[in-house]
PDB file of N, CA and C in Angstrom:
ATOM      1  N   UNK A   1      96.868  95.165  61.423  1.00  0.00           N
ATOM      2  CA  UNK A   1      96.008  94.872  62.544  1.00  0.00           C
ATOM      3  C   UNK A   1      96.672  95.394  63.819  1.00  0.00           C
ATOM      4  N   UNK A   2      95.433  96.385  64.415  1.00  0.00           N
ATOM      5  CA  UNK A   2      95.786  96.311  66.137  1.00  0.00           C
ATOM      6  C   UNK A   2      96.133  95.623  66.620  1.00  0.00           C
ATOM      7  N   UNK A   3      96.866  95.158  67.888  1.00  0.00           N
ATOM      8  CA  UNK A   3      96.507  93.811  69.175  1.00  0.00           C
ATOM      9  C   UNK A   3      96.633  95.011  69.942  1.00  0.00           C
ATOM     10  N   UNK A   4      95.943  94.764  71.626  1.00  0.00           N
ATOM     11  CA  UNK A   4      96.123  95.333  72.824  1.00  0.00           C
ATOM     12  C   UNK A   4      96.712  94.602  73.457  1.00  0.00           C
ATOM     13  N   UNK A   5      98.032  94.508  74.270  1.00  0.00           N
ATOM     14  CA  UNK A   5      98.344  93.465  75.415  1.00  0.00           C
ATOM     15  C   UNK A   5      98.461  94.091  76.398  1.00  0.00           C
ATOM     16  N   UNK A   6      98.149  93.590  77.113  1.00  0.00           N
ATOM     17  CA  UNK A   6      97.273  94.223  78.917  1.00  0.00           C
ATOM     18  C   UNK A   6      97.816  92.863  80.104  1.00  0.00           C
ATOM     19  N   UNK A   7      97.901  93.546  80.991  1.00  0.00           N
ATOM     20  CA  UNK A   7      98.129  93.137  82.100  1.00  0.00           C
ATOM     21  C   UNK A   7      96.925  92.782  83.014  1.00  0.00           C
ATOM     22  N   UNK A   8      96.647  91.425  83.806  1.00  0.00           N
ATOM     23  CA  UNK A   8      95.074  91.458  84.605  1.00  0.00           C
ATOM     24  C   UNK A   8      95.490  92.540  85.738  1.00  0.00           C
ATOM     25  N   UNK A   9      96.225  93.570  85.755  1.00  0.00           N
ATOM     26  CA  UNK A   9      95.813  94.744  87.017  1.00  0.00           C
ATOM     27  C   UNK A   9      95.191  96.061  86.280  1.00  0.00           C
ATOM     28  N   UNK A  10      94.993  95.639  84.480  1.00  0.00           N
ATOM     29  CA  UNK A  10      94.008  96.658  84.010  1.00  0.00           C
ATOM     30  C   UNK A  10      92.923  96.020  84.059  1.00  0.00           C
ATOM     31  N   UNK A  11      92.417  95.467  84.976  1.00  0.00           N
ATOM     32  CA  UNK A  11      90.850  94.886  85.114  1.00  0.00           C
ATOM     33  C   UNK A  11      90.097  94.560  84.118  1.00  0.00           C
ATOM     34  N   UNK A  12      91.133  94.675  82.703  1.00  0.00           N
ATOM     35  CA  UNK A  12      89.904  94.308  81.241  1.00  0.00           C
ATOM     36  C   UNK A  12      89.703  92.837  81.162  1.00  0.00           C
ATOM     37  N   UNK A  13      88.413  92.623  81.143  1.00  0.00           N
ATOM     38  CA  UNK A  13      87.648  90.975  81.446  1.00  0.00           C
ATOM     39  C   UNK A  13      88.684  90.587  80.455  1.00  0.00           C
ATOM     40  N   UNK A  14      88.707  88.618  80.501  1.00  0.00           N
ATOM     41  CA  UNK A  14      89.000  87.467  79.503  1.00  0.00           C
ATOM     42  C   UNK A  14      87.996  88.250  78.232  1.00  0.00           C
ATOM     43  N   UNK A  15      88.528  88.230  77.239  1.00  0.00           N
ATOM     44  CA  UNK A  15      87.600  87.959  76.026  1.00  0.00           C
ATOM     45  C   UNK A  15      87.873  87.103  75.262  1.00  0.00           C
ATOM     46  N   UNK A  16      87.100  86.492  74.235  1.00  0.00           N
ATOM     47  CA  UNK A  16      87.805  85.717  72.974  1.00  0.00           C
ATOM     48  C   UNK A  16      88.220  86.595  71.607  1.00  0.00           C
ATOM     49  N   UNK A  17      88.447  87.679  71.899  1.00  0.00           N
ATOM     50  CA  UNK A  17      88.810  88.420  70.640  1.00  0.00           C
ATOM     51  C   UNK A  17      90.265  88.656  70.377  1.00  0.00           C
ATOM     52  N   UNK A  18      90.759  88.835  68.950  1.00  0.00           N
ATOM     53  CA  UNK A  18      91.836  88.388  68.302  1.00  0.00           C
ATOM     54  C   UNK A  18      92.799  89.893  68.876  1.00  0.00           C
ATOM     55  N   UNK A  19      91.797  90.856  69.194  1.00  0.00           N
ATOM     56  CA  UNK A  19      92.797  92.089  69.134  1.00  0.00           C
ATOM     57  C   UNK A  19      93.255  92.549  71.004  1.00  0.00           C
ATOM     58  N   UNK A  20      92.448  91.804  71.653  1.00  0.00           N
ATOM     59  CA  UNK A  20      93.229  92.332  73.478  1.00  0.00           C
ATOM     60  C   UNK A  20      93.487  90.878  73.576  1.00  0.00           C
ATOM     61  N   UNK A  21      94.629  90.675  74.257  1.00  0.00           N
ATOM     62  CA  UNK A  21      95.147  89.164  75.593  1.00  0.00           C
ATOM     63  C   UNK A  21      95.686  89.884  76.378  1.00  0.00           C
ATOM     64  N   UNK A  22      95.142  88.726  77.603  1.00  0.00           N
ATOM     65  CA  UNK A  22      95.172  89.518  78.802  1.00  0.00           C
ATOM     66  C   UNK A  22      96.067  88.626  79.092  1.00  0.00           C
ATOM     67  N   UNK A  23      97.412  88.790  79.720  1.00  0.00           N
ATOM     68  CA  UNK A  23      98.474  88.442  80.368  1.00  0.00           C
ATOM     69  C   UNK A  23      98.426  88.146  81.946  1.00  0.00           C
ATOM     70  N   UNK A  24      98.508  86.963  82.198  1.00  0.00           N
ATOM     71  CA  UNK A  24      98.174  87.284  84.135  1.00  0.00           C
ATOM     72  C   UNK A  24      99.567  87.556  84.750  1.00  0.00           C
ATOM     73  N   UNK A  25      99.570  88.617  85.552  1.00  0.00           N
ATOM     74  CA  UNK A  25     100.356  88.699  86.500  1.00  0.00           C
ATOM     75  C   UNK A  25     100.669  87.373  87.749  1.00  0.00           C
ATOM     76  N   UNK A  26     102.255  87.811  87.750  1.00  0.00           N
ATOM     77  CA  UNK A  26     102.923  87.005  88.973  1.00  0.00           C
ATOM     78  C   UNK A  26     102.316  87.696  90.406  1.00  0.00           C
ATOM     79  N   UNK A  27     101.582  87.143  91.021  1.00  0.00           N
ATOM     80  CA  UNK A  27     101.964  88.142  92.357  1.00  0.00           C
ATOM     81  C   UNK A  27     102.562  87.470  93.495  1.00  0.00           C
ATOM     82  N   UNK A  28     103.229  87.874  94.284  1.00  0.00           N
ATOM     83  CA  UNK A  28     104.191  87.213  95.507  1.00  0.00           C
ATOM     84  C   UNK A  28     103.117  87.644  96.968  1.00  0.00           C
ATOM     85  N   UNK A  29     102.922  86.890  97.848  1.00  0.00           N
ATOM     86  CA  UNK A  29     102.719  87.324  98.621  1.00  0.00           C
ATOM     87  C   UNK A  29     102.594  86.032  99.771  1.00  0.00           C
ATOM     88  N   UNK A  30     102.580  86.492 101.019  1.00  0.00           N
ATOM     89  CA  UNK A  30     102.514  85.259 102.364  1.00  0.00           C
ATOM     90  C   UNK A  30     103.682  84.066 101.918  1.00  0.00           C
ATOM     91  N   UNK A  31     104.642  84.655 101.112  1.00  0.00           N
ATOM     92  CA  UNK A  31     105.850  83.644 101.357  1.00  0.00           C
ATOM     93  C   UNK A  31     105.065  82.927 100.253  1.00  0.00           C
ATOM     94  N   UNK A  32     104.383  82.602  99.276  1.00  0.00           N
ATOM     95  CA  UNK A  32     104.298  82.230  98.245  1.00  0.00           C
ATOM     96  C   UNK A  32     103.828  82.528  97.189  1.00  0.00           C
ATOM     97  N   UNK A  33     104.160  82.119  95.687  1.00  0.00           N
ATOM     98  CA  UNK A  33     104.059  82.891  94.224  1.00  0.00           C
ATOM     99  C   UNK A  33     102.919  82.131  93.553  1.00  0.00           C
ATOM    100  N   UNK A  34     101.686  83.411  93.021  1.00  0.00           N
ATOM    101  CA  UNK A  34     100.428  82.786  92.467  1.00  0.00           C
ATOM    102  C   UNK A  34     100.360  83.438  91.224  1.00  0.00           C
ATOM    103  N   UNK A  35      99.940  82.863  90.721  1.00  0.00           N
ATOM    104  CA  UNK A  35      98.969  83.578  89.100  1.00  0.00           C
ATOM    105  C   UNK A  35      98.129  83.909  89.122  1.00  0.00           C
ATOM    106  N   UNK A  36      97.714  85.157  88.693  1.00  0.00           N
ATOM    107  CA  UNK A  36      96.616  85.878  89.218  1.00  0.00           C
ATOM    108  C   UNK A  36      95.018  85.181  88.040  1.00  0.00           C
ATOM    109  N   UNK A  37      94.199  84.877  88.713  1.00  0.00           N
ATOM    110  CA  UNK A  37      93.130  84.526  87.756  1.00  0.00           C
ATOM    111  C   UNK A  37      93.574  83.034  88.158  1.00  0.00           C
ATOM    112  N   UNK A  38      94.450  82.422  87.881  1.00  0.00           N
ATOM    113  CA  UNK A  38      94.637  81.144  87.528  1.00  0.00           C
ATOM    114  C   UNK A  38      95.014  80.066  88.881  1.00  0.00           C
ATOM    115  N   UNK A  39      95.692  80.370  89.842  1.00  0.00           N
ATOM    116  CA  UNK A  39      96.230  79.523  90.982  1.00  0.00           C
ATOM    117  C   UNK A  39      95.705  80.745  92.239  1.00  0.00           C
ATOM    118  N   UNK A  40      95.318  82.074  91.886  1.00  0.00           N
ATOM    119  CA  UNK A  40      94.898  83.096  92.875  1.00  0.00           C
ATOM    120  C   UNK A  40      93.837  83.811  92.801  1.00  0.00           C
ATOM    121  N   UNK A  41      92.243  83.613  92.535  1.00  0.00           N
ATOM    122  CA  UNK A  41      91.485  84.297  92.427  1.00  0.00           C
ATOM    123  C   UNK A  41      91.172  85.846  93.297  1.00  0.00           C
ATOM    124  N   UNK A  42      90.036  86.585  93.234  1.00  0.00           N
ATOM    125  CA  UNK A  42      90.286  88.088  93.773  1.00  0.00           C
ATOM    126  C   UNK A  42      89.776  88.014  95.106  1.00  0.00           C
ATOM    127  N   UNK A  43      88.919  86.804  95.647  1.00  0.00           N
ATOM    128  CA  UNK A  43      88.481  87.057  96.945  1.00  0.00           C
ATOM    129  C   UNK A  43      89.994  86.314  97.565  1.00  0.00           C
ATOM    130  N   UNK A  44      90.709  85.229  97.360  1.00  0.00           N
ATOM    131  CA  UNK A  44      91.775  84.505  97.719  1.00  0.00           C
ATOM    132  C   UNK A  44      92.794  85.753  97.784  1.00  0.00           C
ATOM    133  N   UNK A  45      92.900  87.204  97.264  1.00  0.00           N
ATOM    134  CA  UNK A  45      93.800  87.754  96.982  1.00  0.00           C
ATOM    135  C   UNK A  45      93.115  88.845  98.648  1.00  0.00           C
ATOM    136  N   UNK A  46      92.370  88.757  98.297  1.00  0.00           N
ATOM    137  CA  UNK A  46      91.720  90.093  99.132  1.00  0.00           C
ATOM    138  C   UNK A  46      91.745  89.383 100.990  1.00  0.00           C
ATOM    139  N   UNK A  47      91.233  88.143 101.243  1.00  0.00           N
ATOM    140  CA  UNK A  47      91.722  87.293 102.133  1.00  0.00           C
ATOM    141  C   UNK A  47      93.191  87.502 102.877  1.00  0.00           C
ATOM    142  N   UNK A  48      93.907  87.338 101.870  1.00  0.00           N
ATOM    143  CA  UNK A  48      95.321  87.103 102.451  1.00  0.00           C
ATOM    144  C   UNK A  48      95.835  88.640 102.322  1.00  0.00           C
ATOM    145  N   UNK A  49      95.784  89.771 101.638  1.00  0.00           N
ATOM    146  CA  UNK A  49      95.608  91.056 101.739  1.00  0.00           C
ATOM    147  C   UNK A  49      95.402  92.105 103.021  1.00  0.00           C
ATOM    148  N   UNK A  50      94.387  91.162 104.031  1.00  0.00           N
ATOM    149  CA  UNK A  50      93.831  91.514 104.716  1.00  0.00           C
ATOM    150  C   UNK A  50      94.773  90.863 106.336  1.00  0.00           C
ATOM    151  N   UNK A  51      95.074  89.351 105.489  1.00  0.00           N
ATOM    152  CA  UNK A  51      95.397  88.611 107.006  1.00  0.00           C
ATOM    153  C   UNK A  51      97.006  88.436 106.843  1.00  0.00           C
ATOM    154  N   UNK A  52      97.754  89.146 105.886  1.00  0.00           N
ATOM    155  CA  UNK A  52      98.876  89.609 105.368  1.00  0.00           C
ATOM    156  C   UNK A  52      99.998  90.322 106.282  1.00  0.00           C
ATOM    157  N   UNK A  53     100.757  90.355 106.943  1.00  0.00           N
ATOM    158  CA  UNK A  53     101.731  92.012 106.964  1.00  0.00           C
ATOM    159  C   UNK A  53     102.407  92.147 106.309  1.00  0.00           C
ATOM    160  N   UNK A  54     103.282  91.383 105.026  1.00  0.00           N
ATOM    161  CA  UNK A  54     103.511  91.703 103.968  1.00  0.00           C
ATOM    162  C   UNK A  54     102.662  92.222 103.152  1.00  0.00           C
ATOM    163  N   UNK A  55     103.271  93.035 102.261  1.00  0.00           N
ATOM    164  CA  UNK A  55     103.197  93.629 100.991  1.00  0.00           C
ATOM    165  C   UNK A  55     102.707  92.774  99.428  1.00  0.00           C
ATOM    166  N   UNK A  56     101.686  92.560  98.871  1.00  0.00           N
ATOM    167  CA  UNK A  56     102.203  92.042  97.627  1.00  0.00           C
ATOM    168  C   UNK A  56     103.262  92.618  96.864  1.00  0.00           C
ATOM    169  N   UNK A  57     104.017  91.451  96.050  1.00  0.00           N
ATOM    170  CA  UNK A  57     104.936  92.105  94.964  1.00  0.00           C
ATOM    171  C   UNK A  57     104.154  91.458  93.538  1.00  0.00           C
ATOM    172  N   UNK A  58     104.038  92.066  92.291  1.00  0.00           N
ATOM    173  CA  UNK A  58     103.939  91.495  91.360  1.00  0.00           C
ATOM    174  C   UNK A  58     105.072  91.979  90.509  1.00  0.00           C
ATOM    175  N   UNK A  59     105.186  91.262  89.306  1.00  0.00           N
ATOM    176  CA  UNK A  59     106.396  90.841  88.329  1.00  0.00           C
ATOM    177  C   UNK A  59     105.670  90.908  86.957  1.00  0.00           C
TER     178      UNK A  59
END
């Protein structure tokens, strides 16, 4: 058997299938550390992105 393991900055949706998991990224940013999908959704990312002068880092 295949598996795919992917990172959420390859944009491939959640599925329930046995052969991709999607791994969430760490990302750092505004002096504090989120999970992407999970404690940091994409408008929350794009928000602070915007009102940011740091850089994100992800891990």
């Amino acid at each position: 058997m295949i598996r795919l393991l992917v990172d959420t900055a390859s944009d491939i949706p959640n599925t329930n299938s046995d052969n991709i998991l999607v791994v969430p990224l760490s990302i750092h940013i505004c002096n504090n550390d989120y999970i992407d999908g999970v404690t940091l959704n994409h408008d929350q990312f794009y928000q602070m992105l915007v009102s940011s002068s740091d850089f994100p880092k992800t891990s």
